[in-house]
C-alpha atoms as a PDB file:
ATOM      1  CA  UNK A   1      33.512  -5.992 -12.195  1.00  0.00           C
ATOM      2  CA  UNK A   2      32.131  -7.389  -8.892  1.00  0.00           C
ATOM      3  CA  UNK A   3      31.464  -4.900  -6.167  1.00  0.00           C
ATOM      4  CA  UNK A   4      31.938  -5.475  -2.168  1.00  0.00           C
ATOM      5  CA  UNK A   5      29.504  -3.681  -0.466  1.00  0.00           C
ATOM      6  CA  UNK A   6      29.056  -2.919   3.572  1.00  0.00           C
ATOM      7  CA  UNK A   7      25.383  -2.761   5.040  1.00  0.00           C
ATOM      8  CA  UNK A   8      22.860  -1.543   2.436  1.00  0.00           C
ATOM      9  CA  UNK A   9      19.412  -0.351   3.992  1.00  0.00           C
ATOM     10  CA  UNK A  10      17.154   0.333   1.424  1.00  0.00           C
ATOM     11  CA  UNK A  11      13.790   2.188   3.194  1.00  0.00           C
ATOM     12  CA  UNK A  12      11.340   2.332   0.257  1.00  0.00           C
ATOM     13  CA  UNK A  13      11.252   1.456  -3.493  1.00  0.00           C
ATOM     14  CA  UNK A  14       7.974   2.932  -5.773  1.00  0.00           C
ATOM     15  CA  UNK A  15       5.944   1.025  -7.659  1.00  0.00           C
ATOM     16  CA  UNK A  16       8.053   1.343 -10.650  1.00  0.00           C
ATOM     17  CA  UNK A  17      11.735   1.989  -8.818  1.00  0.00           C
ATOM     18  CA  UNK A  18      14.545  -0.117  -9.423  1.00  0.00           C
ATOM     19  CA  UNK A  19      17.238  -1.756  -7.184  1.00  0.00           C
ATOM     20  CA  UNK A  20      20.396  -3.250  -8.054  1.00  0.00           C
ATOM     21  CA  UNK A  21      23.468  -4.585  -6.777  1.00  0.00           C
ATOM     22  CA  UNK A  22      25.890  -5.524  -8.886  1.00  0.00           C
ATOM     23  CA  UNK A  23      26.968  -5.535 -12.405  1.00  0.00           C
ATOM     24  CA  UNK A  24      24.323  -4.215 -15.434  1.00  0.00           C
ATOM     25  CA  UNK A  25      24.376  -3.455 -18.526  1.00  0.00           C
ATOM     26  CA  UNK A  26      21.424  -1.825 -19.215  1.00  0.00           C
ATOM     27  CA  UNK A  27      18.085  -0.354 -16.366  1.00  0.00           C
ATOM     28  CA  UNK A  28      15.230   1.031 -17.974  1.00  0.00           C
ATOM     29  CA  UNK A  29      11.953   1.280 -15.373  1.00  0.00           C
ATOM     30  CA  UNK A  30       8.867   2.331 -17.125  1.00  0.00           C
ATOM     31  CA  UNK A  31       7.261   4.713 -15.323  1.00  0.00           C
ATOM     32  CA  UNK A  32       7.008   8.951 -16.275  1.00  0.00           C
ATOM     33  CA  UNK A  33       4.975  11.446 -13.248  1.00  0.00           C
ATOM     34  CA  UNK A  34       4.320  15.102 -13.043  1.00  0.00           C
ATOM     35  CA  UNK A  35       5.329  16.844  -9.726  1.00  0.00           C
ATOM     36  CA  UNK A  36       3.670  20.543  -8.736  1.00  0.00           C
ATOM     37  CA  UNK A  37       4.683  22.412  -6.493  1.00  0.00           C
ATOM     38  CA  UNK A  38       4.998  25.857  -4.898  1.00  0.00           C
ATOM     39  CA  UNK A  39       8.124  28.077  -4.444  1.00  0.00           C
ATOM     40  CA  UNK A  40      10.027  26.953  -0.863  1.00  0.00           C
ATOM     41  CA  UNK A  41       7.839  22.997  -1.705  1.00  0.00           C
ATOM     42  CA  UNK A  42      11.239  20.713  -1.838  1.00  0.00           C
ATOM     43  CA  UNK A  43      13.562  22.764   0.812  1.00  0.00           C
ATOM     44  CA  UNK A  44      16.085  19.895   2.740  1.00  0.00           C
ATOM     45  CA  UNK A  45      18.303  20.417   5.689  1.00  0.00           C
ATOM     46  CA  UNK A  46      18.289  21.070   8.889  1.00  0.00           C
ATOM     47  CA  UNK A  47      16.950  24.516   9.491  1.00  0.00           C
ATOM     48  CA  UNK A  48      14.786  25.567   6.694  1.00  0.00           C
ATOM     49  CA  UNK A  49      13.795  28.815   6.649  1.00  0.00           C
ATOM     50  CA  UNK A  50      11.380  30.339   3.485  1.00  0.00           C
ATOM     51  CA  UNK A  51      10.090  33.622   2.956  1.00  0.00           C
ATOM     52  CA  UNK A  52       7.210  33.503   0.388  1.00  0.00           C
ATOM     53  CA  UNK A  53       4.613  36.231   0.690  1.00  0.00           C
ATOM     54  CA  UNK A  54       2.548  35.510  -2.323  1.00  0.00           C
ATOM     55  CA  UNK A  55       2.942  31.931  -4.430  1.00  0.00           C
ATOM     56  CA  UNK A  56       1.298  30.203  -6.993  1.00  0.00           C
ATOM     57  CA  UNK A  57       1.348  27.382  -9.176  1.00  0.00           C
ATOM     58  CA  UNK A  58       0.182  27.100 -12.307  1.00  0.00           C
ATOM     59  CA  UNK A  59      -0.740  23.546 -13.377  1.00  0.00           C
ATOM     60  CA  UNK A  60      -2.570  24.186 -16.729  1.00  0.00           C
ATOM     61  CA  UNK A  61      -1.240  21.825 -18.856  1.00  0.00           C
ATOM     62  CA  UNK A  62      -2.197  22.041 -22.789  1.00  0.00           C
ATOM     63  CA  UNK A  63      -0.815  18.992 -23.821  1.00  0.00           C
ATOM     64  CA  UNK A  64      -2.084  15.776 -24.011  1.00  0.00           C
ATOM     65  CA  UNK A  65       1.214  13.273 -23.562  1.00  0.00           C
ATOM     66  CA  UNK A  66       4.069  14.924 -21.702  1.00  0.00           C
ATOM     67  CA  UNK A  67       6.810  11.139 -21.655  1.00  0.00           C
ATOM     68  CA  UNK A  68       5.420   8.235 -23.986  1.00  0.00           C
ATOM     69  CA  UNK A  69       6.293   5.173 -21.987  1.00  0.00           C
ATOM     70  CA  UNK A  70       6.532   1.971 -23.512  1.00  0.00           C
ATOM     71  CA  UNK A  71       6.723  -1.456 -21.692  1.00  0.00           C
ATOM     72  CA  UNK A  72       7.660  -5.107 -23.723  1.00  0.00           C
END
């Protein structure tokens, strides 16, 4: 079913992101990523306010394929 849209402002797309407007039956980027980060790391709003005295991350990562990704 067709969709009316107003203004669309798109700021960024990744390497491997995917836009679409309109109708779809199936989306399926190929991409897979690994994010670290600490304790307070992805805090939104306005007034963020964190209280981490002592914070580590541990990145050791035994194995050797986390996501198998598979292109056509």
């Amino acid at each position: 079913m067709p969709a009316i849209l107003g203004a669309l402002k798109v700021i960024s797309v990744g390497s491997s992101g995917v836009v679409h407007v309109g109708d779809v039956l199936i989306i399926a980027p190929k991409a897979a990523s690994k994010t670290y980060a600490g304790s307070g790391s992805f805090n939104t709003g306005d007034f963020p306010s964190t209280y981490n005295v002592v914070s580590s991350t541990n990145t050791n990562d035994q194995d050797l394929v986390d996501a198998n990704v598979a292109g056509l």
